[in-house]
Protein backbone atom coordinates (compact mmCIF):
# COMPACT_ATOMS: atom_id res chain seq x y z
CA UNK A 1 144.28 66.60 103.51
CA UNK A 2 145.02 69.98 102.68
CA UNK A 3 148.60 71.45 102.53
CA UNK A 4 150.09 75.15 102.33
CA UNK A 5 153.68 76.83 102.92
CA UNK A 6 154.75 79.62 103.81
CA UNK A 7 158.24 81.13 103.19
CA UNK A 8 160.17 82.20 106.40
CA UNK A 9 162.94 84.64 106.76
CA UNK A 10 166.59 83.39 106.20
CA UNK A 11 167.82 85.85 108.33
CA UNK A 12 167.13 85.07 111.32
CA UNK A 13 167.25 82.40 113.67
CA UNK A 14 163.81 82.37 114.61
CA UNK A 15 160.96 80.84 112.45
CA UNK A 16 159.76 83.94 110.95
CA UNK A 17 157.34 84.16 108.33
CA UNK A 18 156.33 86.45 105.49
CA UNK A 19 152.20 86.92 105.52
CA UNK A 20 150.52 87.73 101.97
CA UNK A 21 149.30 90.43 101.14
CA UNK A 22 147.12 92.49 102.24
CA UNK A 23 149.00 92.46 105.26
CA UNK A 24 152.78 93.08 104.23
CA UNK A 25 153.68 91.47 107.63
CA UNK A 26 156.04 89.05 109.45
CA UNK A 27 155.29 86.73 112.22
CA UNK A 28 157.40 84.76 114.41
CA UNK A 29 155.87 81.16 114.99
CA UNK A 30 155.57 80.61 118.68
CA UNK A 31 155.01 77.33 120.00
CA UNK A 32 155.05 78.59 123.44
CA UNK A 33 152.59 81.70 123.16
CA UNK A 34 149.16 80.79 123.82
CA UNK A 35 147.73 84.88 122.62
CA UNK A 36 148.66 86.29 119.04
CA UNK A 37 150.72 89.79 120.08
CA UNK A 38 150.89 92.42 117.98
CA UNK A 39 154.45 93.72 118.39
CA UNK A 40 153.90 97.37 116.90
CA UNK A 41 152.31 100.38 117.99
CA UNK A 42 148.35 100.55 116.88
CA UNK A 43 148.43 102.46 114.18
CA UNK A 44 149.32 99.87 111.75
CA UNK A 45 146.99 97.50 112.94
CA UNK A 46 144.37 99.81 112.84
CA UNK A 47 144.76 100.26 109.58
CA UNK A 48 144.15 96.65 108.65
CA UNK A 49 140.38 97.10 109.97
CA UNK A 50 141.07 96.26 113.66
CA UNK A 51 139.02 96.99 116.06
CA UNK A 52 139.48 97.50 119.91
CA UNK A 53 137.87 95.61 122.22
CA UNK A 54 139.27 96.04 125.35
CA UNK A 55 141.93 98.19 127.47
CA UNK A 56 144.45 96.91 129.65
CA UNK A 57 143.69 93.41 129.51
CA UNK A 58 145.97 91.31 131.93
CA UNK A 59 148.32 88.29 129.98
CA UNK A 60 150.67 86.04 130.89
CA UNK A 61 153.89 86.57 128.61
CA UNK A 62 157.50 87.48 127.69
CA UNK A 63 158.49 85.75 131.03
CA UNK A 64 155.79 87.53 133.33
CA UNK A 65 151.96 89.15 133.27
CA UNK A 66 151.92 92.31 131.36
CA UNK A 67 148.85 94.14 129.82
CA UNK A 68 147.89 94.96 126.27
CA UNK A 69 145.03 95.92 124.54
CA UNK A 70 142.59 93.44 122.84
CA UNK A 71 141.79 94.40 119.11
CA UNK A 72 140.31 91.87 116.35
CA UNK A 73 141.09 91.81 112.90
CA UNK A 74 138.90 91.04 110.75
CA UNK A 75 139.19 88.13 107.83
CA UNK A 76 142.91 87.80 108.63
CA UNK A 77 144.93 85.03 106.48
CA UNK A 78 147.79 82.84 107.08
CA UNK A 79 148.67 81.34 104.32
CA UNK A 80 145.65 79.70 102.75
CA UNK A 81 143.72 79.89 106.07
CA UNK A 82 141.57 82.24 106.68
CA UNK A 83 140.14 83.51 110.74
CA UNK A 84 137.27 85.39 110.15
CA UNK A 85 137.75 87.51 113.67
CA UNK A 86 141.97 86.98 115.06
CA UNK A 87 141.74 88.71 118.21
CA UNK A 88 145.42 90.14 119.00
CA UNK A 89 146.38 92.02 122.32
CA UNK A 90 149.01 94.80 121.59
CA UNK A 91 152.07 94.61 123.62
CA UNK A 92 154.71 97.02 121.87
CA UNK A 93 158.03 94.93 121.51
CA UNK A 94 161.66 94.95 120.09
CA UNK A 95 161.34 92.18 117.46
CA UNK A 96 161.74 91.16 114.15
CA UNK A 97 158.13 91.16 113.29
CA UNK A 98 154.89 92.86 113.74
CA UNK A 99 153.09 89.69 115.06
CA UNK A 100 153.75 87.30 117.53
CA UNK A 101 151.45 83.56 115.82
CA UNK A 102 150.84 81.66 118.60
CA UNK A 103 150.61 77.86 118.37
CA UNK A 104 146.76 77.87 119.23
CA UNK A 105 146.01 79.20 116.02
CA UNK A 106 147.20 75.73 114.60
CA UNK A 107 145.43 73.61 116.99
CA UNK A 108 144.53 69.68 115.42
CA UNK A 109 146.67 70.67 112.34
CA UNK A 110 150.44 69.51 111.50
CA UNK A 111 152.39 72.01 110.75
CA UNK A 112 156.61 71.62 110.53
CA UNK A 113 159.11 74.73 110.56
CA UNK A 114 161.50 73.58 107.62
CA UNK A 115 164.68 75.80 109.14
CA UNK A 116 166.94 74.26 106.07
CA UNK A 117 164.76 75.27 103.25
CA UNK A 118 163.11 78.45 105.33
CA UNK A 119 159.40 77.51 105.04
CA UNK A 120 156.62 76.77 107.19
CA UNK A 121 154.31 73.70 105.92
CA UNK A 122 150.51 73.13 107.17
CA UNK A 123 148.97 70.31 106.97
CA UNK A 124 145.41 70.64 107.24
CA UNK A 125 143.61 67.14 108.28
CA UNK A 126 140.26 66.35 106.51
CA UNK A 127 138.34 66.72 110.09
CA UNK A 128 139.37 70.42 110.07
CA UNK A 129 139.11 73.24 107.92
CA UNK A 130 141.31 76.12 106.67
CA UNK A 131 138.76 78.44 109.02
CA UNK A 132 139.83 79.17 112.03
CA UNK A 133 137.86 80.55 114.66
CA UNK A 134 139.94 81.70 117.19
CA UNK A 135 138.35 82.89 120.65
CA UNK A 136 139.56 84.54 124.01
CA UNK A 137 137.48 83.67 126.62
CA UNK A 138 137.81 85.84 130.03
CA UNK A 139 136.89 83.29 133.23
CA UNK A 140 137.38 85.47 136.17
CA UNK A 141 139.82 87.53 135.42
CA UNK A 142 141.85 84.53 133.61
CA UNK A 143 142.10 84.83 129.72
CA UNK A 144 141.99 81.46 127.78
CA UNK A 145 142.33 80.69 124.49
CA UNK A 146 140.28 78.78 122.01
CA UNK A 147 140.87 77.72 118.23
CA UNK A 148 137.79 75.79 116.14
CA UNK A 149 137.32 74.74 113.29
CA UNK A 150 134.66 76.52 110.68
């Protein structure tokens, strides 16, 4: 089994994590998101290689459907894990992060937010592998989610 950690903000309440670098960015761990949401304008993310896919693309979220645009980013990490394409759709939001991790990016692997000593730690079985291919799949008109392993 592999492990990793990642250290979380101690200011906040929520389980907010620092990214390495390239990136520079936070991301709030949400167990309940299904999409990774990019919380700032485009810009930014355009400038870590992203590309637009899509316009107005319909989601379920932040207690309702809203639309966002769909942009990948290419060889994004987390930690020690690497997804080659992380598709994101851009929903511009008051938070204290740029990214919004859903939980399906961790899908078969054990990961525990550590709130006392502010880190996030992934456990990465020996069936999986720190690449993550993570999909969105449009069946009419309904936008699911899939995360494989490399």
């Amino acid at each position: 089994m592999k492990s990793f950690s990642l250290p979380m903000r101690d200011d906040t309440d929520r389980p907010v994590v620092y990214l390495s670098l390239p990136y520079r960015l936070t991301a709030l761990l949400d167990t309940g998101a299904v999409f990774p949401v990019w919380t700032q304008e485009e810009p930014l993310l355009k400038s870590f290689g992203a590309v637009l896919l899509q316009h107005n693309v319909p989601f379920g979220g932040f207690g309702g459907m809203t639309t966002g645009h769909l942009y990948r980013i290419p060889n994004f990490c987390i930690g020690e894990m690497i997804v080659p394409s992380l598709p994101v759709i851009v929903s511009p939001r008051r938070l204290p992060c740029q990214l919004l991790l859903s939980a399906t990016v961790f899908s078969r692997l054990i990961y525990e937010i550590d709130d006392q000593n502010h880190t996030l730690n992934v456990n990465v079985p020996d069936t999986e592998s720190l690449i993550r291919n993570l999909n969105i799949v449009d069946e009419n008109g309904r936008l699911h989610v899939f995360c494989t392993s490399a």
